[in-house]
C-alpha atoms as a PDB file:
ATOM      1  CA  UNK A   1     -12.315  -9.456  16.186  1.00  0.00           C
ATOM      2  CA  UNK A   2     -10.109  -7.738  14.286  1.00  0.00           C
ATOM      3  CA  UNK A   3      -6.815  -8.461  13.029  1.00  0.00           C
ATOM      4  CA  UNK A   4      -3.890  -6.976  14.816  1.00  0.00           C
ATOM      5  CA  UNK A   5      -1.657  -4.618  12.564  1.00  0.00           C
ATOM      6  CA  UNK A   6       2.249  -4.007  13.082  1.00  0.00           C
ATOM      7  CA  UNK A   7       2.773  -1.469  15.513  1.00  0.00           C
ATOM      8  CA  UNK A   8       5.196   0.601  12.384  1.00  0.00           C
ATOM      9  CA  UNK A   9       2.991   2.101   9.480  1.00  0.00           C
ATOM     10  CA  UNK A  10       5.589   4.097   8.200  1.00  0.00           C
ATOM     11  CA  UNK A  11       9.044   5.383   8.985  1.00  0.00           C
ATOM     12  CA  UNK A  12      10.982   8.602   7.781  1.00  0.00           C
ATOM     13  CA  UNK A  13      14.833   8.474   7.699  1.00  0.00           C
ATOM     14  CA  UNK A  14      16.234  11.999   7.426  1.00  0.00           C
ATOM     15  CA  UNK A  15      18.903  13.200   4.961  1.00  0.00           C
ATOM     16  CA  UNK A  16      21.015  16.652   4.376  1.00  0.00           C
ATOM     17  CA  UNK A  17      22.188  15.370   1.073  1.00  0.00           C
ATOM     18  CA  UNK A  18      19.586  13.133  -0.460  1.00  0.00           C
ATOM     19  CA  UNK A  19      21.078  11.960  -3.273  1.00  0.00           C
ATOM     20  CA  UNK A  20      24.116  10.542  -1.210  1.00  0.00           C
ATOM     21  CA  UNK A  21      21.798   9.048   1.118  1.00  0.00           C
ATOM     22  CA  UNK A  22      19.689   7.461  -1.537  1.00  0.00           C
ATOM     23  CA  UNK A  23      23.228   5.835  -3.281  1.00  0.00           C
ATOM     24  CA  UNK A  24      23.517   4.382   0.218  1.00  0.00           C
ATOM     25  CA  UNK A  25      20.701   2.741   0.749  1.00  0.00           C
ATOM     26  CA  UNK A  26      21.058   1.229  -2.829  1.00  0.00           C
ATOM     27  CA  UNK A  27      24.254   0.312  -2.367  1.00  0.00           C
ATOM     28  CA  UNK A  28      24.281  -1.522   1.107  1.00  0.00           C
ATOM     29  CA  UNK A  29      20.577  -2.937   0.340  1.00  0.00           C
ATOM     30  CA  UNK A  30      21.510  -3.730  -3.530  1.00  0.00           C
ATOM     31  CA  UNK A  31      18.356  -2.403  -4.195  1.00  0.00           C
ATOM     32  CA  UNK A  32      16.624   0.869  -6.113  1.00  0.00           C
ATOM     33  CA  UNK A  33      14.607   3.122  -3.771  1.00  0.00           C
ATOM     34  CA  UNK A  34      11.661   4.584  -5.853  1.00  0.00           C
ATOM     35  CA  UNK A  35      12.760   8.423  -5.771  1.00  0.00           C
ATOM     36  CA  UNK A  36       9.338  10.750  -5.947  1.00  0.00           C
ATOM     37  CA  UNK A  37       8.263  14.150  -4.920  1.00  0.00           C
ATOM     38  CA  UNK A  38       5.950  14.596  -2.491  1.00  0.00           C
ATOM     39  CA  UNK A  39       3.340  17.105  -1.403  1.00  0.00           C
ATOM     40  CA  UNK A  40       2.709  20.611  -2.551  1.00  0.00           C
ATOM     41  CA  UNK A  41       6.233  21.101  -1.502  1.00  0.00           C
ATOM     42  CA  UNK A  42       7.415  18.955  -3.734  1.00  0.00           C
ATOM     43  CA  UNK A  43       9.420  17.307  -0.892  1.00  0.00           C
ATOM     44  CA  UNK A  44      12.006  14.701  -2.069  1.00  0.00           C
ATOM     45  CA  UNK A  45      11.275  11.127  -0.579  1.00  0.00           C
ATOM     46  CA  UNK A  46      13.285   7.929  -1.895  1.00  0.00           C
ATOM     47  CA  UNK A  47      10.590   4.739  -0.708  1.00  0.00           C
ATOM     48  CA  UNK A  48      12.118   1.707   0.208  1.00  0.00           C
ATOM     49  CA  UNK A  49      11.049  -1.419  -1.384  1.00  0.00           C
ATOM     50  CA  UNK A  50       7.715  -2.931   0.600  1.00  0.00           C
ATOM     51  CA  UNK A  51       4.923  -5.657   0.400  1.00  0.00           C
ATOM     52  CA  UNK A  52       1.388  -4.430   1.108  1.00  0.00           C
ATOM     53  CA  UNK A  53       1.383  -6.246   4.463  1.00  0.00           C
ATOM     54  CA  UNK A  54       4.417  -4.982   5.749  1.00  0.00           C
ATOM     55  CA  UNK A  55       5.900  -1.683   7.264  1.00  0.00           C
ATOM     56  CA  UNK A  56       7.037   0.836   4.437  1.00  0.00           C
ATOM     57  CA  UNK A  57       9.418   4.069   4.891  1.00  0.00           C
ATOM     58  CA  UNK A  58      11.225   6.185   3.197  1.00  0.00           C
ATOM     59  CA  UNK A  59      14.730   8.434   2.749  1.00  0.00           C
ATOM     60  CA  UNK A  60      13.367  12.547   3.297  1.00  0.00           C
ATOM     61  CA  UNK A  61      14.783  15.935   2.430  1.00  0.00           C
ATOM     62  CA  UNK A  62      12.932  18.335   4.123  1.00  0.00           C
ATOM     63  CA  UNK A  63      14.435  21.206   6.500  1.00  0.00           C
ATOM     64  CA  UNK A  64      12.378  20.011   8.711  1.00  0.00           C
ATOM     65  CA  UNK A  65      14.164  16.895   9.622  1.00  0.00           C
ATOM     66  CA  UNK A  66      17.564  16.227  10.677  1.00  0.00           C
ATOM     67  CA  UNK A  67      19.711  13.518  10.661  1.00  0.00           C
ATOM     68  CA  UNK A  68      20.229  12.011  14.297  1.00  0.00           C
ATOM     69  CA  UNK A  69      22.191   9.065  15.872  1.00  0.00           C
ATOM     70  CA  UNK A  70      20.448   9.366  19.318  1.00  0.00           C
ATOM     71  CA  UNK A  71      16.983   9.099  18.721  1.00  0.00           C
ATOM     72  CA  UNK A  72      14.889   6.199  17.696  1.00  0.00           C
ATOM     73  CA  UNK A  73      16.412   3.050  15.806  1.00  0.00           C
ATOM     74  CA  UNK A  74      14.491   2.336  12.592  1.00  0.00           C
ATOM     75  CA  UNK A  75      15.751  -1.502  12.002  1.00  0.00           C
ATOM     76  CA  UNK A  76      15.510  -2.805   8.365  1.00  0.00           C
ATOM     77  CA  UNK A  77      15.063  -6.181   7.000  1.00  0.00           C
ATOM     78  CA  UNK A  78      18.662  -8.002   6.412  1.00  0.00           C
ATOM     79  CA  UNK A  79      17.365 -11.135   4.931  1.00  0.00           C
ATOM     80  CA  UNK A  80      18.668 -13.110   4.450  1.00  0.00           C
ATOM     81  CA  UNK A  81      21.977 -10.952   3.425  1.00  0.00           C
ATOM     82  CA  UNK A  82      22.287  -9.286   6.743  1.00  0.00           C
ATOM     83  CA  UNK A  83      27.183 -10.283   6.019  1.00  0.00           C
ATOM     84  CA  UNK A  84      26.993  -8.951   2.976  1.00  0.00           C
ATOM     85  CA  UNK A  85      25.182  -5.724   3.736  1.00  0.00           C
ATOM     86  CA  UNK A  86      27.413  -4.660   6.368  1.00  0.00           C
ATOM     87  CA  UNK A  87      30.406  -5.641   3.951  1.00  0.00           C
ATOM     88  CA  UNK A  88      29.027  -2.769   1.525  1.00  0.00           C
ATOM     89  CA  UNK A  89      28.335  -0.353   4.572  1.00  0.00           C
ATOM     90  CA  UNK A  90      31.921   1.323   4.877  1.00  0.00           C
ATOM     91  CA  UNK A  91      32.920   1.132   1.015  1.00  0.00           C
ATOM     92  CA  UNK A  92      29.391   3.264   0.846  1.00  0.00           C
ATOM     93  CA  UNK A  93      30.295   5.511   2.746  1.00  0.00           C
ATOM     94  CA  UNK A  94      28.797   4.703   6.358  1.00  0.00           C
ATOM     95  CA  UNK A  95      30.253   2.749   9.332  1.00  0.00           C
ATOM     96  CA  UNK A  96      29.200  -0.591  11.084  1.00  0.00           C
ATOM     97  CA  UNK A  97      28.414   0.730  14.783  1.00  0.00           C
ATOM     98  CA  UNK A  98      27.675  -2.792  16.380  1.00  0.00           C
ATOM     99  CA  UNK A  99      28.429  -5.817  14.104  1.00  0.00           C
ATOM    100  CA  UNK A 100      26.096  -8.747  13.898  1.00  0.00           C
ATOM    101  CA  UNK A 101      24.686  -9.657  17.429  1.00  0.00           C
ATOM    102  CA  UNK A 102      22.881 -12.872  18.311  1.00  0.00           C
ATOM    103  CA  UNK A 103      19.267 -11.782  20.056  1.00  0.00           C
ATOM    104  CA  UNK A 104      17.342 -14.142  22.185  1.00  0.00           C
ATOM    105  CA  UNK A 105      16.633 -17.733  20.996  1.00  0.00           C
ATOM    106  CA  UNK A 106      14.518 -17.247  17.740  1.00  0.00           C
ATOM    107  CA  UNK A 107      14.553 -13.263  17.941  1.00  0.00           C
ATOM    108  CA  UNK A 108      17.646 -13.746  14.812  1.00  0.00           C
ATOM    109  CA  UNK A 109      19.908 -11.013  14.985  1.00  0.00           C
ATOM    110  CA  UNK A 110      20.691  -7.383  14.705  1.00  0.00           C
ATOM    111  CA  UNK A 111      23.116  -4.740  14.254  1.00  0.00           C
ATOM    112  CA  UNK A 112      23.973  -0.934  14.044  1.00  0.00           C
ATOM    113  CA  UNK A 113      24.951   1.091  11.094  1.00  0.00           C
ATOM    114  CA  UNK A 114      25.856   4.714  11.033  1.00  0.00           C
ATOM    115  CA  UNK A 115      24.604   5.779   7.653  1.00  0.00           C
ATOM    116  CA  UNK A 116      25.861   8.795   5.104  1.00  0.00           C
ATOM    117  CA  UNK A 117      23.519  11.481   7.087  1.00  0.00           C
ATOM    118  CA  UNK A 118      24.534  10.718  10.751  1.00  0.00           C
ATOM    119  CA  UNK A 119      21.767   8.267  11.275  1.00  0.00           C
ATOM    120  CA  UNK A 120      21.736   5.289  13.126  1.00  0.00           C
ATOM    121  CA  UNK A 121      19.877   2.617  11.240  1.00  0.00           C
ATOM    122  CA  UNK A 122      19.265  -1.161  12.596  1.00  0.00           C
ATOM    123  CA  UNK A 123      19.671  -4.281  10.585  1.00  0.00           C
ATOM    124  CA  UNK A 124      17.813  -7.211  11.533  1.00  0.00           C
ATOM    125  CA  UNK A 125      17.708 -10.794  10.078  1.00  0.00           C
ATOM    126  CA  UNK A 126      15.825 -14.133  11.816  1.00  0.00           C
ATOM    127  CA  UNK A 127      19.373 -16.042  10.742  1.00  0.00           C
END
């Protein structure tokens, strides 16, 4: 039998000004997105940071895509920092739409974030 994958390969969040969006990310996450072009379009993807078992995505600037806070939720990993992420959120430029929120008994918890672009992003931590 084979082993069951995650349901998320890959995820794209979109951006109208990419490098703002990418100085988000790094700042909230206190991270370094690996900035790349992609394509034969040279497309401008920022890839967040990702073991080779896990889901990956990236930041995208491509006319194509538009930034939208009524679509799907892409939630990212908070651990184990999910406080002091959304205490960078609004000094980076974005807003905390939902604050922490307890989920069922050992789900952890989550919470919304309006980022830079207009998207909304999930957070999600097991504590």
């Amino acid at each position: 039998m084979d082993t069951p994958q995650n349901a998320v390969a890959w995820f794209e969040i979109p951006s109208s000004d990419f490098k703002r969006a990418v100085n988000f990310y790094d700042t909230i996450l206190d991270t370094r997105l690996r900035v790349e072009k992609f394509g034969a379009e040279a497309i401008d993807i920022a890839v967040f940071p990702a073991s080779e078992a896990g889901a990956a995505g990236c930041i995208i600037h491509d006319e194509r895509y538009r930034p939208n806070a009524d679509g799907a939720v892409v939630y990212l990993s908070s651990a184990p920092a999910m406080d002091a992420i959304l205490a960078r959120v609004q000094p980076a430029g974005g807003t905390v739409l939902r604050g922490k929120t307890a989920l069922p008994p050992g789900m952890g918890y989550f919470a919304h974030i309006g980022d830079t672009e207009g998207n909304r992003v999930g957070l999600h931590a097991l504590a």
